[in-house]
Protein backbone atom coordinates (compact mmCIF):
# COMPACT_ATOMS: atom_id res chain seq x y z
CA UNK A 1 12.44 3.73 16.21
CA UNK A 2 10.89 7.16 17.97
CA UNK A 3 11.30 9.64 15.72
CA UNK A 4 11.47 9.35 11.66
CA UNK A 5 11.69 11.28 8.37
CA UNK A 6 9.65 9.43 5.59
CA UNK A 7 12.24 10.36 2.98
CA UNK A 8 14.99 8.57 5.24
CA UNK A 9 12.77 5.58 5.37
CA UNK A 10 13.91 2.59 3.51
CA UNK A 11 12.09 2.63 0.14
CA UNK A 12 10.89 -1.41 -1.31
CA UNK A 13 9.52 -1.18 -5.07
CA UNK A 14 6.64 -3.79 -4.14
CA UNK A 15 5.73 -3.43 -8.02
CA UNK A 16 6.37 -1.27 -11.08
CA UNK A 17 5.60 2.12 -10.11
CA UNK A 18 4.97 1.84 -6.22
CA UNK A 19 7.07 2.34 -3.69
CA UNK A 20 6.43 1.28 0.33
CA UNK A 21 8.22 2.81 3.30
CA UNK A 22 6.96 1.58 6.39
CA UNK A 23 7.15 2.41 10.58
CA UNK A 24 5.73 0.41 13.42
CA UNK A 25 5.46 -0.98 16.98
CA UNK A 26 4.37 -4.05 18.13
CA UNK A 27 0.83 -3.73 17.52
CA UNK A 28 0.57 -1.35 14.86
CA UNK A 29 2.00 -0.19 11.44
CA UNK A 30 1.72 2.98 8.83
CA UNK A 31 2.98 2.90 5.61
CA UNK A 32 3.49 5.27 3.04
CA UNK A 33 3.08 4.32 -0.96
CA UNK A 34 4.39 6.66 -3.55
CA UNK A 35 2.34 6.03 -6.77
CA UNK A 36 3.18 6.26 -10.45
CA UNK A 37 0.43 8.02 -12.71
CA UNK A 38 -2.00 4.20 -13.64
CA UNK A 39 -0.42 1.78 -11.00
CA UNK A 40 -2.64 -0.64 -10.67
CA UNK A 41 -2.72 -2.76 -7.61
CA UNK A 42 -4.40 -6.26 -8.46
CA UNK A 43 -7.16 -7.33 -6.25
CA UNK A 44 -6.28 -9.02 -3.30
CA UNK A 45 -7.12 -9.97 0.88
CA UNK A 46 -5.25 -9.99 3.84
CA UNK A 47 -5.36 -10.97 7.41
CA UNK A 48 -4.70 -7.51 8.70
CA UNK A 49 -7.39 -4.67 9.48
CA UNK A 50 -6.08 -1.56 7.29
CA UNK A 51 -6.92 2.45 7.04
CA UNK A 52 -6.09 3.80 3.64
CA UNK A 53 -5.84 7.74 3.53
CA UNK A 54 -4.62 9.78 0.21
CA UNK A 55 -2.85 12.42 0.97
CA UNK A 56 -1.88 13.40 -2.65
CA UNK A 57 -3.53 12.48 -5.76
CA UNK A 58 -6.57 10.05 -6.46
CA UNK A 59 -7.33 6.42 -6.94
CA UNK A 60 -9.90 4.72 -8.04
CA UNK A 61 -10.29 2.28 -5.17
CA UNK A 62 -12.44 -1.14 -5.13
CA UNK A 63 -13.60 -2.56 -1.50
CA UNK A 64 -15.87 -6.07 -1.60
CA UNK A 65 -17.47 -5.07 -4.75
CA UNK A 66 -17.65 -0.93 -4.45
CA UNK A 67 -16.00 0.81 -6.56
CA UNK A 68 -15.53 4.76 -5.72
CA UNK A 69 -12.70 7.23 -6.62
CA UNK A 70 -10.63 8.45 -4.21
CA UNK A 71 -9.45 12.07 -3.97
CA UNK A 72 -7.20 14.07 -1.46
CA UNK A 73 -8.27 13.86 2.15
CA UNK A 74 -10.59 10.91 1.78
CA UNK A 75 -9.90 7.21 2.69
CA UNK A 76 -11.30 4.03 3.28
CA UNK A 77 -11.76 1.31 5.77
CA UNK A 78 -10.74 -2.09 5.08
CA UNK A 79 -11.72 -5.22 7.24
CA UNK A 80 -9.67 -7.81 7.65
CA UNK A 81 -9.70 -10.45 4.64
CA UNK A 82 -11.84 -8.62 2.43
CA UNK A 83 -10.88 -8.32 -1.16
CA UNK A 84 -9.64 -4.93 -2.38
CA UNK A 85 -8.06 -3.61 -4.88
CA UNK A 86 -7.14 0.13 -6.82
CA UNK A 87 -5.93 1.85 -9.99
CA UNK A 88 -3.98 5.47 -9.56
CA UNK A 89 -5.73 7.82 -12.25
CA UNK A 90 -3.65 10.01 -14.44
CA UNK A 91 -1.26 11.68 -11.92
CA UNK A 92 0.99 10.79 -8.91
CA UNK A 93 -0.63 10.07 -5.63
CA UNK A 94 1.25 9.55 -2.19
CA UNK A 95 -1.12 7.46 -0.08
CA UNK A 96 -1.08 6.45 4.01
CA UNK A 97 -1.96 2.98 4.97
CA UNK A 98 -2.35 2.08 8.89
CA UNK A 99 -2.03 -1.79 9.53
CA UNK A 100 -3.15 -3.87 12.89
CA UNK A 101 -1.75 -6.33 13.42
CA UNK A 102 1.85 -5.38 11.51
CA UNK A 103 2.64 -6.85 8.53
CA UNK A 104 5.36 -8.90 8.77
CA UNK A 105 5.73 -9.36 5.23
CA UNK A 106 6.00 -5.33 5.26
CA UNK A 107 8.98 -4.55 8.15
């Protein structure tokens, strides 16, 4: 794949009120989550390095014990297999998400 359109991007509902379209190459990955107004995504770890980036909306986002609230234009940096977790606050938020290594789980 060389050139995309999000929109045209397969949409997954990975849970009630959050949907994932993803791109990538061999080595790395982006996708894009479309948030319901007080998704919460339960706390979890992976084996992947990630780069989360909202572009719309805000989330009150939990790294290895920190909680801080998210707004639009401001991210976060997540090392591999450190626990994580976030809530969406009271409105819609679309949110980028760059992955190395690809998830497989995710293509």
């Amino acid at each position: 794949m060389d050139f995309f359109c999000v929109d045209d991007l397969p949409a997954v509902e990975m849970l009630p009120g959050l949907t994932r379209r993803a791109v990538w190459l061999e080595n790395v990955m982006i996708t894009f989550f479309t948030f319901e107004p007080n998704t919460v995504i339960p706390a979890h770890a992976h084996p992947h390095e990630q780069i989360t980036y909202v572009v719309e909306g805000a989330l009150e986002f939990t790294l290895g014990g920190e909680t801080r609230l998210l707004r639009s234009g401001e991210g976060v940096c997540i090392p591999l297999a450190v626990q994580h977790g976030a809530r969406v606050l009271d409105e819609p938020a679309f949110v980028l998400d760059a992955w190395h290594p690809p998830r497989e789980d995710y293509r």
